[in-house]
Protein backbone atom coordinates (compact mmCIF):
# COMPACT_ATOMS: atom_id res chain seq x y z
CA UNK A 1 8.77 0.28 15.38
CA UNK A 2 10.67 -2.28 13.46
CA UNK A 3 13.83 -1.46 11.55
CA UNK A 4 14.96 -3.56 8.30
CA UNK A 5 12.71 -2.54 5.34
CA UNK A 6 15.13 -2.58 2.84
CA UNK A 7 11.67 -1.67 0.20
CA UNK A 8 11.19 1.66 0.02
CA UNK A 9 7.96 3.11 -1.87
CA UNK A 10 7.51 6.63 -2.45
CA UNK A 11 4.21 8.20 -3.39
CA UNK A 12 1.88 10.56 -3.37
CA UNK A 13 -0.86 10.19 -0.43
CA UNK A 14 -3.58 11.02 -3.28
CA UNK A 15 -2.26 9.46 -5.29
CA UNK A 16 -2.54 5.72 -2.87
CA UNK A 17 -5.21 6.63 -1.72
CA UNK A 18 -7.38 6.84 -4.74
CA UNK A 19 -6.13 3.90 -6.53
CA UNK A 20 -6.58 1.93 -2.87
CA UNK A 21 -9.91 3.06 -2.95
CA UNK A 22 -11.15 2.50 -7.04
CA UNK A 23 -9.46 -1.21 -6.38
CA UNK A 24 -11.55 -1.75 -2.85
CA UNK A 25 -14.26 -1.00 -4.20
CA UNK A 26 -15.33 -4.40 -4.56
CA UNK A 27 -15.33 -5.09 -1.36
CA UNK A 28 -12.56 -7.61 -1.11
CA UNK A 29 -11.31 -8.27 2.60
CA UNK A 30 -8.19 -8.01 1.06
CA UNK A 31 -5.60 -6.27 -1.84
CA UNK A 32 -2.75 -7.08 -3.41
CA UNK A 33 0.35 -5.32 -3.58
CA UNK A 34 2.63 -6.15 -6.14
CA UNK A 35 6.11 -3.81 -6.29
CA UNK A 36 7.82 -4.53 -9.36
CA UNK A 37 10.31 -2.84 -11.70
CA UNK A 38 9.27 0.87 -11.33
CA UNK A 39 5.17 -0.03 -10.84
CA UNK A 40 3.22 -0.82 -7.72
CA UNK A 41 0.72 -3.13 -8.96
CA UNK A 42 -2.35 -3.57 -7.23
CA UNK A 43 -5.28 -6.13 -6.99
CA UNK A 44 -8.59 -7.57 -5.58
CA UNK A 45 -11.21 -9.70 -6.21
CA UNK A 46 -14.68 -10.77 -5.37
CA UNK A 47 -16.15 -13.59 -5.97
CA UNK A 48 -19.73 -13.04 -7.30
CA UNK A 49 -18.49 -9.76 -8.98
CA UNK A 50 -14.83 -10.35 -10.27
CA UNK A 51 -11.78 -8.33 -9.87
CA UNK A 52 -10.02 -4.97 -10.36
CA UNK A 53 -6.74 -4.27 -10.98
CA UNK A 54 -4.82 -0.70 -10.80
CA UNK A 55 -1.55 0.51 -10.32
CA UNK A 56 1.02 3.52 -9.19
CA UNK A 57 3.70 4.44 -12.14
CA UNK A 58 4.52 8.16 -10.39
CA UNK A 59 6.63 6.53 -8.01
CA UNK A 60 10.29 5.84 -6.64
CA UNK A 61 11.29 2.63 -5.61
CA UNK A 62 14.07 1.03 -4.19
CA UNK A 63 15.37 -1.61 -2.51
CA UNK A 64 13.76 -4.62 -5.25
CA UNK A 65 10.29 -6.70 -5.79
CA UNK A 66 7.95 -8.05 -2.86
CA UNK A 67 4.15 -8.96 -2.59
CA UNK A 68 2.54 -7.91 0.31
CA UNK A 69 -1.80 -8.60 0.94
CA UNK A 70 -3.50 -6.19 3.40
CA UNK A 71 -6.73 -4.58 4.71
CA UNK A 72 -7.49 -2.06 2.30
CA UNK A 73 -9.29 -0.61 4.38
CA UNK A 74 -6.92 0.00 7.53
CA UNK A 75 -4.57 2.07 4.98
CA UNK A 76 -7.35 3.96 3.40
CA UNK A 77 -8.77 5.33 7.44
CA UNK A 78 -5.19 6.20 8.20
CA UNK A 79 -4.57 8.15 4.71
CA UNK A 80 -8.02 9.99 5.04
CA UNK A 81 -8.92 10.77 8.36
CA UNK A 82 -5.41 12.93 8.94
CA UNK A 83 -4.84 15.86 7.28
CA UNK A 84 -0.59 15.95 6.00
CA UNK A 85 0.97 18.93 5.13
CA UNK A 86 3.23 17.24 2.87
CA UNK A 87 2.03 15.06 0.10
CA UNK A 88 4.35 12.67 -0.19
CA UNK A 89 4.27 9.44 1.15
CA UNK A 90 7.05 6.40 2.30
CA UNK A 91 6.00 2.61 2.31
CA UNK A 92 8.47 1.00 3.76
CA UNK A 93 8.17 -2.89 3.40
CA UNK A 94 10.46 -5.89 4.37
CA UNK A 95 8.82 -8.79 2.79
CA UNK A 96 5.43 -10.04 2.42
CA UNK A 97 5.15 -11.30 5.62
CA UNK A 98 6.34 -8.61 7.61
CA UNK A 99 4.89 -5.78 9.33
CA UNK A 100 5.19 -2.63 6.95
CA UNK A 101 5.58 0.87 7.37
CA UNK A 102 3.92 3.88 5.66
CA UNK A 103 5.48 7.60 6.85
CA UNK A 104 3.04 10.75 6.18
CA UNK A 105 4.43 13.59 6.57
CA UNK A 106 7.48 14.23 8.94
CA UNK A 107 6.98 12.68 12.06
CA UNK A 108 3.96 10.06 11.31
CA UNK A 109 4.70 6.44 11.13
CA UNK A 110 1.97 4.16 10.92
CA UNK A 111 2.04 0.02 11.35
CA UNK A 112 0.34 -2.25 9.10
CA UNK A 113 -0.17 -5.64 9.27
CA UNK A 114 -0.16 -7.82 6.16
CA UNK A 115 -2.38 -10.98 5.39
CA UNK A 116 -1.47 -14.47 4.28
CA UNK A 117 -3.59 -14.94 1.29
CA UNK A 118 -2.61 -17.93 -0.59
């Protein structure tokens, strides 16, 4: 696993997962992740349709502000299809470009990949 994510995101896995899924629900190939001051800002759009925006306030943050585009999708399977005794969630992110992290539970670490969208 990589080291270095000096962006650390904690949440609630409900709490990602449902505002990953109301902003998805577009179906974009792609969202938006925007960590800034003490929100995670989140967004998508489609073309024919338009787009959605939502965000995370109940968090803790550290480490500053980054961007980061994904697969909504690949972070939705791996928050729903595993069942966490502990709710709360770590994304752990080194820059936009970088492959991120996001802990469930105590001993699962799971890689993401991000996209280049712009």
């Amino acid at each position: 696993m990589p080291k270095d994510h000096p962006i650390k995101v904690k949440s609630k896995r409900s709490d990602l997962f449902s505002t990953l899924e109301r902003v998805s629900s577009l179906g974009s190939e792609h969202v938006e992740m925007k960590i800034s001051g003490k929100t995670v800002h989140f967004y998508a759009a489609q073309d024919q349709i338009g787009d959605l925006q939502d965000e995370l306030t109940d968090v803790t943050i550290e480490g500053g502000e980054t961007e980061v585009a994904f697969k909504p999708q690949n972070v939705l399977t791996a928050l729903k299809h595993q069942k966490y005794e502990q709710e709360d969630i770590i994304l752990e992110i080194k820059d936009g470009l970088s492959p991120f992290l996001i802990t469930l539970g105590d001993e699962n670490t799971q890689l993401f990949s991000p996209l280049r969208v712009k």
